[in-house]
Protein backbone atom coordinates (compact mmCIF):
# COMPACT_ATOMS: atom_id res chain seq x y z
CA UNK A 1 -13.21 -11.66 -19.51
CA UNK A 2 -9.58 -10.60 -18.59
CA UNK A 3 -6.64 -11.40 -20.41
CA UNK A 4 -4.98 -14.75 -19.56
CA UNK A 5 -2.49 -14.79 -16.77
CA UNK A 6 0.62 -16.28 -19.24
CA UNK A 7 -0.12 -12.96 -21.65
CA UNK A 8 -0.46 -10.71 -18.11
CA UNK A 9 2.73 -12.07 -17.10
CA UNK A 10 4.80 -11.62 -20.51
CA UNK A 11 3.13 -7.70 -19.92
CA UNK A 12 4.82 -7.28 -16.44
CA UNK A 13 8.17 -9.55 -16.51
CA UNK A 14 9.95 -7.22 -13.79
CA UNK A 15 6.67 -7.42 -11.65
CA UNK A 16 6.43 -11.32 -12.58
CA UNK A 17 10.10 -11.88 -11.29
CA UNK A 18 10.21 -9.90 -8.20
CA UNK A 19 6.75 -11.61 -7.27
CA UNK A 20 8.53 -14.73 -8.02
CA UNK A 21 12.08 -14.14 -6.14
CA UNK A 22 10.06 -13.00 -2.91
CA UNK A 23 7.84 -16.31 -3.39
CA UNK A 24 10.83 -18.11 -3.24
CA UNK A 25 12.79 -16.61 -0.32
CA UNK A 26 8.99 -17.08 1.27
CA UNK A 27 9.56 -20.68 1.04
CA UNK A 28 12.83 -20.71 1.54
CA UNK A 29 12.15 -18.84 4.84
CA UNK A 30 9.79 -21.34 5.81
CA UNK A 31 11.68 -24.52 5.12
CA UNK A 32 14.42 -23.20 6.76
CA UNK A 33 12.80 -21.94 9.76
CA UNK A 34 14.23 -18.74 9.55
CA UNK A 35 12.96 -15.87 11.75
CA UNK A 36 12.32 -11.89 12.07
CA UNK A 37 16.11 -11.80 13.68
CA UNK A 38 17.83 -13.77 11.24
CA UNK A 39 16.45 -11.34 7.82
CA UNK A 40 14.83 -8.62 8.95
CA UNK A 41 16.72 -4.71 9.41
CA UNK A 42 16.78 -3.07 13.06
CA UNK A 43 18.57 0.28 14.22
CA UNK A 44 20.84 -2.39 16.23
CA UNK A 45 22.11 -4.60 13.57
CA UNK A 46 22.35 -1.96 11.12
CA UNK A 47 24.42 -0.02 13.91
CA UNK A 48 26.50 -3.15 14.05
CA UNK A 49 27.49 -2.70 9.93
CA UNK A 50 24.88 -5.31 9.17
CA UNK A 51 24.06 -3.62 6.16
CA UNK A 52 23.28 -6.26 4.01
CA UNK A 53 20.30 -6.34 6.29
CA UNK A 54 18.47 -3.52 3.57
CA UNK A 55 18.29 -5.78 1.56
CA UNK A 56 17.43 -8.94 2.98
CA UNK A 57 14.47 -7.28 4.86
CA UNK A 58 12.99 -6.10 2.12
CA UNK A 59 12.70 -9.15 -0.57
CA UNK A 60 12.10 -11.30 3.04
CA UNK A 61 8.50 -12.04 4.85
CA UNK A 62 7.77 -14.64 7.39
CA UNK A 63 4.22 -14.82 7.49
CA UNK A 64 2.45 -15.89 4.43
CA UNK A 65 -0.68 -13.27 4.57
CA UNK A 66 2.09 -10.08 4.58
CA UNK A 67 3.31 -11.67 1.38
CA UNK A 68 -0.13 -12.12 -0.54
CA UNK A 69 -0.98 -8.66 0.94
CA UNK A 70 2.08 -7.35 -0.45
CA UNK A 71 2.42 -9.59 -3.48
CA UNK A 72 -1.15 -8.58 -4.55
CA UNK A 73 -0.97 -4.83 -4.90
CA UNK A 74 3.05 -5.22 -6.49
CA UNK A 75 0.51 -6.97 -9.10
CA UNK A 76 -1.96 -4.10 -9.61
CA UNK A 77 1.19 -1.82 -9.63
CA UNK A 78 2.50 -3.78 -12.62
CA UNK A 79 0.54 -1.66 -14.65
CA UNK A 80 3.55 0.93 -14.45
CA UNK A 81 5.83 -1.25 -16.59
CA UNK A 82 3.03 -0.92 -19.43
CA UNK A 83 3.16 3.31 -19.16
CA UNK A 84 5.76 3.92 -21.49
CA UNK A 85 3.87 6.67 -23.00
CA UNK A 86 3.89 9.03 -19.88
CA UNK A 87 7.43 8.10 -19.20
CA UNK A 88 7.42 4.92 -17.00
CA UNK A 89 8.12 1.38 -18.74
CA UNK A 90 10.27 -1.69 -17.93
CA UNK A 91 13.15 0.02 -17.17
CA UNK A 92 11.70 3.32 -15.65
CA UNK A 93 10.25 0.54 -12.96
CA UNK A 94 13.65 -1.42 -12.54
CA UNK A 95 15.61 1.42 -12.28
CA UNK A 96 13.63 3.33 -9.64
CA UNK A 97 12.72 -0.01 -7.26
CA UNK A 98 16.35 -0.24 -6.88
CA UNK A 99 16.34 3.57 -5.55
CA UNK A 100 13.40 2.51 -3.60
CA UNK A 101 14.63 -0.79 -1.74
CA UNK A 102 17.81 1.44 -0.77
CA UNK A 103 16.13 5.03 0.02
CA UNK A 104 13.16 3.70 1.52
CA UNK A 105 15.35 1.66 4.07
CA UNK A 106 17.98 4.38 5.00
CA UNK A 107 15.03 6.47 5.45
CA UNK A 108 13.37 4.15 8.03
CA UNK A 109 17.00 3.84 9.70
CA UNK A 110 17.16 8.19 9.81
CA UNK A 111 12.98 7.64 11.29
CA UNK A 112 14.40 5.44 14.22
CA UNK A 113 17.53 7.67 15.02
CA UNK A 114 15.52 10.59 15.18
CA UNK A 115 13.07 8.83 17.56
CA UNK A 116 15.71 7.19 19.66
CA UNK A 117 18.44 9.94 20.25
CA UNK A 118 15.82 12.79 20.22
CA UNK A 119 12.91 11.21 22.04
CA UNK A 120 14.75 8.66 23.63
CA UNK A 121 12.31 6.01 22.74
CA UNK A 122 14.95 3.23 23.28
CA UNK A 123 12.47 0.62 22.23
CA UNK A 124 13.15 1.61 18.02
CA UNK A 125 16.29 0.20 18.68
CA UNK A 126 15.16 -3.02 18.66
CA UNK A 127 12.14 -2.77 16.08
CA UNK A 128 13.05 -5.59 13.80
CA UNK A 129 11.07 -5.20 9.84
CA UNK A 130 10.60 -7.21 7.12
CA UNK A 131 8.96 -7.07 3.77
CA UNK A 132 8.66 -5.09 0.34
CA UNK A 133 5.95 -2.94 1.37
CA UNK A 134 7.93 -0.13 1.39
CA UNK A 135 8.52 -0.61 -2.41
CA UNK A 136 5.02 -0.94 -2.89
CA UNK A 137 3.73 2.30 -1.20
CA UNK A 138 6.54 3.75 -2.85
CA UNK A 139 5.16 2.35 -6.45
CA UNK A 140 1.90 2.94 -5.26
CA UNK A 141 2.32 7.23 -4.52
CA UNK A 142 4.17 7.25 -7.73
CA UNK A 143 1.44 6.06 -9.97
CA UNK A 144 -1.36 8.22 -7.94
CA UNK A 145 1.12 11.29 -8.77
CA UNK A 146 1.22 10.25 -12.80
CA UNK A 147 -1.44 8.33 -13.58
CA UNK A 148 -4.58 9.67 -10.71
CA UNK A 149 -7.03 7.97 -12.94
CA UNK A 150 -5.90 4.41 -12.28
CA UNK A 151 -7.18 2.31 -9.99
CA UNK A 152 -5.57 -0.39 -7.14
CA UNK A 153 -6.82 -3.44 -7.04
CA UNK A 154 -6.52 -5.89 -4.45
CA UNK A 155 -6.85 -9.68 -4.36
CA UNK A 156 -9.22 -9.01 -7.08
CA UNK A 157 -12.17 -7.98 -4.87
CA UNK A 158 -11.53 -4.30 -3.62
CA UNK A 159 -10.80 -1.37 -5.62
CA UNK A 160 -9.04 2.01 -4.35
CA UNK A 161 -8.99 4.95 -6.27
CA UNK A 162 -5.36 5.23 -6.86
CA UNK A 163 -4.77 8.82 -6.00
CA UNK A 164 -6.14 8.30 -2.50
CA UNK A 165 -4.46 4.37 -2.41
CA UNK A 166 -1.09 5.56 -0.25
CA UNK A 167 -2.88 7.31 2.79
CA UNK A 168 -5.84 4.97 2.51
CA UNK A 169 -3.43 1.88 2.67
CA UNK A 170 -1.36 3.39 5.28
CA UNK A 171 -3.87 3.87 7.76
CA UNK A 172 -5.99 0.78 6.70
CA UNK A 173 -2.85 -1.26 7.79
CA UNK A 174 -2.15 0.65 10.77
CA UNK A 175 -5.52 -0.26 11.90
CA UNK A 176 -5.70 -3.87 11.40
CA UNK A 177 -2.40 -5.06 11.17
CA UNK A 178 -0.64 -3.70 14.47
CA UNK A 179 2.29 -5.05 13.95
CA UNK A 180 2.51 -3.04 10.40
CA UNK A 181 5.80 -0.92 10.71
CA UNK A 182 3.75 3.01 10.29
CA UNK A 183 7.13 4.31 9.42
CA UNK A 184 7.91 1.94 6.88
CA UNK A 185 5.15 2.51 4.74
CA UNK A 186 5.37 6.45 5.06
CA UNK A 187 9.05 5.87 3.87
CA UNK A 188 8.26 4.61 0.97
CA UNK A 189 5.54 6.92 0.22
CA UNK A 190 8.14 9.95 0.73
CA UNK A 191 10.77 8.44 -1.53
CA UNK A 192 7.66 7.63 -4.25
CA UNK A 193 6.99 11.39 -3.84
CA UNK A 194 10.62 12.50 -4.16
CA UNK A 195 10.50 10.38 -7.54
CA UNK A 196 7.06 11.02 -8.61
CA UNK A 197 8.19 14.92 -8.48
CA UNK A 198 11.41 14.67 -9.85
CA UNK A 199 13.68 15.56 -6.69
CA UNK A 200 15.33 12.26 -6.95
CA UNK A 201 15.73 11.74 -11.14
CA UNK A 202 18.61 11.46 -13.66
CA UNK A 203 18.54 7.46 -13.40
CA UNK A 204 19.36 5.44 -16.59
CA UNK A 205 21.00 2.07 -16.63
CA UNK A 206 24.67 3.03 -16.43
CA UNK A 207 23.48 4.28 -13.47
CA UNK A 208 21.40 1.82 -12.40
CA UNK A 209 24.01 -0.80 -13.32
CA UNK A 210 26.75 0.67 -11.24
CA UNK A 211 24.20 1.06 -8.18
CA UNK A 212 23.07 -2.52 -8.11
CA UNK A 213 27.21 -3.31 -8.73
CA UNK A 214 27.26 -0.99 -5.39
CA UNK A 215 24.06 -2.56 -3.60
CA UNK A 216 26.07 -6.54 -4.19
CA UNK A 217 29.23 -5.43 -3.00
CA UNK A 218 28.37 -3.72 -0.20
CA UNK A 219 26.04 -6.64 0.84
CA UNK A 220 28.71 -9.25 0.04
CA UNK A 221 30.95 -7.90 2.04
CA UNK A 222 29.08 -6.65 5.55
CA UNK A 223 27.29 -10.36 5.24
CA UNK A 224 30.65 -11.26 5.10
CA UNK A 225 31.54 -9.10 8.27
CA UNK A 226 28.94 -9.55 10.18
CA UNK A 227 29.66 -13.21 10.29
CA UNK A 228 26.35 -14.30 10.22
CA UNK A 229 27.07 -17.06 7.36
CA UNK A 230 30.20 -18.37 5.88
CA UNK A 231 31.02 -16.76 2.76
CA UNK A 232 34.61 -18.68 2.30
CA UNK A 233 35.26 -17.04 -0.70
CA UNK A 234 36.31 -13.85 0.61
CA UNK A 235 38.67 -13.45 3.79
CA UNK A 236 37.44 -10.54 5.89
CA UNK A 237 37.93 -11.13 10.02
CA UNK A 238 34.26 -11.32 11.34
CA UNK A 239 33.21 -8.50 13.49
CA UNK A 240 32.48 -9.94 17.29
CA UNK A 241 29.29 -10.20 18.41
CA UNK A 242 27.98 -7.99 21.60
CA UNK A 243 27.75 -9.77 24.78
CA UNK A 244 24.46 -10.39 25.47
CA UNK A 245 23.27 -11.21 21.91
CA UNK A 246 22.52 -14.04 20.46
CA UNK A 247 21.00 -15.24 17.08
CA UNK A 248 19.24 -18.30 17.05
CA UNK A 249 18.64 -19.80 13.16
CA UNK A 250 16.70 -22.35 14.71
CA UNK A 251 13.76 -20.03 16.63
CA UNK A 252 11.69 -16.99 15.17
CA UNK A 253 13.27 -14.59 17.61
CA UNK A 254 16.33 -12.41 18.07
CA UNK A 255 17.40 -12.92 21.64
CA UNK A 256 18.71 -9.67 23.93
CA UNK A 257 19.35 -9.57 27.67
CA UNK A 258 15.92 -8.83 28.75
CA UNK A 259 15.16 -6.54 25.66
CA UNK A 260 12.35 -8.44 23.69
CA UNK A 261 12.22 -7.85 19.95
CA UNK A 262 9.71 -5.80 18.44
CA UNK A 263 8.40 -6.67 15.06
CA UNK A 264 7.22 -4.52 12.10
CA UNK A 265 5.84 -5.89 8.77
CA UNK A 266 6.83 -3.42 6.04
């Protein structure tokens, strides 16, 4: 028999919690009828300064299957908070899924302006993503790079050989989830890489504090900007919005003058 789920949970608190906060803004999505448009990040809105947008899209999913999907293997990746002995741990984990939720994202961004001003594929401009899978492909390369002996499980029926997990996952999802943002998930595999083999290191929590102090005021303030929601607490002059666009709160879609918007599940 395993170990009960209260002792799992004490093992993995920063797993527990982000499963938790993305739970909640899950529900809170749903109750508030909140759509792709309103959350999620797109080469447009980012374009716009809606920064705040790398954020939100990552800790945000609409549909309740991308969230087990995603929710599931963050819990088989837990094990990394319990690896303290080949230099992972608590804060090894909470240090580098900061650096992941921010690189992953900018990298997506750099993906689409590559596509759309060198291959003029004008429709990336409007590819609108959601969810933490980047995070998780990104955990998921770096514990195939330390620990190749592990295993992924997910939804506690199939098991991947970790060291095979990223690519497997990647083109399992491309497969049967269409509407699974390819570029997301290779993102975050890159960045896991660039962490896994030390070209991104040196993070410790004076560093990690001052990036998350970073990561909350820049997001405070472009929300604030973009004036998407009233943040009355701090005066900035809200940016106008584009003629031609409109956000609708109230419907699961991000309106444009005959541009529909194009979805991606990271």
């Amino acid at each position: 028999m395993g170990k009960p789920l209260i002792y799992e949970i004490v093992e993995k608190p920063a797993t527990s919690t982000i499963i938790a906060m993305c739970s909640l803004i899950w529900y809170y999505i749903q109750k508030k009828n909140i759509g792709y448009g309103d959350v999620g990040l797109s080469y447009d809105t980012a374009m716009e300064g809606q920064y705040w947008r790398i954020i939100s899209s990552s800790f945000s999913h609409i549909s309740i299957l991308h969230l087990i999907f995603n929710m599931s293997a963050l819990w088989s990746l837990g094990t990394v908070e319990q690896l303290k002995s080949i230099g992972l741990g608590v804060e090894f984990y909470l240090q580098y899924t900061l650096v992941l939720v921010v690189l992953s994202g900018l990298l997506v961004l750099g993906f689409y302006h590559l596509l759309i001003m060198k291959f003029k594929l004008e429709h990336y401009k409007r590819v609108t993503a959601v969810g933490y899978s980047c995070v998780v492909f990104g955990w998921m390369t770096i514990l195939a790079a330390k620990q190749p002996s592990s295993k992924l499980n997910l939804f506690g029926v199939l098991s991947l050989p970790i060291s095979f997990a990223p690519f497997e996952s990647l083109i399992f999802t491309s497969i049967m989830v269409p509407q699974a943002s390819f570029i997301g998930h290779l993102s975050g595999i890159l960045v896991g890489y660039a962490i896994a083999w030390g070209v991104i290191h040196g993070m410790n929590n004076y560093w990690a504090v001052s990036m998350l102090g970073w990561i909350v005021l820049v997001f405070v303030l472009s929300l604030k900007k973009s004036g998407q929601f009233e943040l009355g607490f701090i005066e900035i002059e809200p940016v106008a919005e584009p003629v031609g666009l409109v956000a609708d709160r109230n419907s699961r879609s991000l309106q444009m003058e005959e541009l529909p918007l194009r979805v991606a599940q990271l």
